[in-house]
Protein backbone atom coordinates (compact mmCIF):
# COMPACT_ATOMS: atom_id res chain seq x y z
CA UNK A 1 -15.45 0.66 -40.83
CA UNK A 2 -13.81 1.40 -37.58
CA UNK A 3 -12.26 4.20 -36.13
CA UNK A 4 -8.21 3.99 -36.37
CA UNK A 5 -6.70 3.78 -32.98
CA UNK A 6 -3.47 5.61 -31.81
CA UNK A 7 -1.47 2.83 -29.59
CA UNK A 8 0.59 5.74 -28.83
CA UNK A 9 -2.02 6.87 -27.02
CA UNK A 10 -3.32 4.30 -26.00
CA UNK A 11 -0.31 3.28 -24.34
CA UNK A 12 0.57 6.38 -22.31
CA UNK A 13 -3.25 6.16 -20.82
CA UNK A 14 -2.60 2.45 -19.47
CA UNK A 15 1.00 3.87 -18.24
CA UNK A 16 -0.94 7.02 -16.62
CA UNK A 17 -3.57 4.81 -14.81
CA UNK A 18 -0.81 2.52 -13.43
CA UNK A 19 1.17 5.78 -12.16
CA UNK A 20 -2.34 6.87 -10.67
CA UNK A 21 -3.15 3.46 -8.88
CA UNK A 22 0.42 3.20 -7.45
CA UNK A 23 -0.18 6.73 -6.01
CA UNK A 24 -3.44 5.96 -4.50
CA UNK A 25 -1.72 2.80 -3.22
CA UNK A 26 1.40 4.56 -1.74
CA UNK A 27 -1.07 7.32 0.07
CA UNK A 28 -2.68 4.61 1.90
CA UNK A 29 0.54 2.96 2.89
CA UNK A 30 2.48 6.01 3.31
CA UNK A 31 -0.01 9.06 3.97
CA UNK A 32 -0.72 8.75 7.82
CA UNK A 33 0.04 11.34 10.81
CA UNK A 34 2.75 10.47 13.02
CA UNK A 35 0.47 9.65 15.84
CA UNK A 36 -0.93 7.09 13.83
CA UNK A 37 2.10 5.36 12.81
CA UNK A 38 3.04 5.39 16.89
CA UNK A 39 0.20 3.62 17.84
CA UNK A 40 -0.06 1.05 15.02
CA UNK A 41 3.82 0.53 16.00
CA UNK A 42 3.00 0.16 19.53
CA UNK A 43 -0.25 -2.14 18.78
CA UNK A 44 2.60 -4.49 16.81
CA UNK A 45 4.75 -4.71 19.15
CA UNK A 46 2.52 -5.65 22.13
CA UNK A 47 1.08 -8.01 19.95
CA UNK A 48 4.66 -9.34 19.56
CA UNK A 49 5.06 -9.69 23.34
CA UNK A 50 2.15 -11.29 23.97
CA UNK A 51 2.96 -13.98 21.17
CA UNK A 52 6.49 -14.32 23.40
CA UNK A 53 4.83 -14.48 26.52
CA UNK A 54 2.38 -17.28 25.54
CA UNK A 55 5.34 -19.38 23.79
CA UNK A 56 5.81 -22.70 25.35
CA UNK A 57 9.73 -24.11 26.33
CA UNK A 58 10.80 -27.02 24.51
């Protein structure tokens, strides 16, 4: 026969490995330097002017 299984348990592990992803998530989205978040801000927005600049007039 099998082991009994406590869904208590059970359900506080899947809740604790969901926390845990959306922490390793918000560390990638979240955990860079300042410098870093300056340059990929300045890389976006000469990419936006660029886009402008190449925009035909209708």
């Amino acid at each position: 026969m099998s082991k009994p299984v406590n869904l208590n348990k059970v359900r506080k592990d899947r809740a604790r490995k969901e926390r845990r992803a959306q922490a390793d998530r918000n560390a990638v989205a979240f955990g860079r330097s300042g410098a870093d978040k300056q340059r990929d801000k300045a890389e976006n927005e000469k990419s936006i002017r660029r886009l402008d600049d190449h925009r035909r007039e209708t």
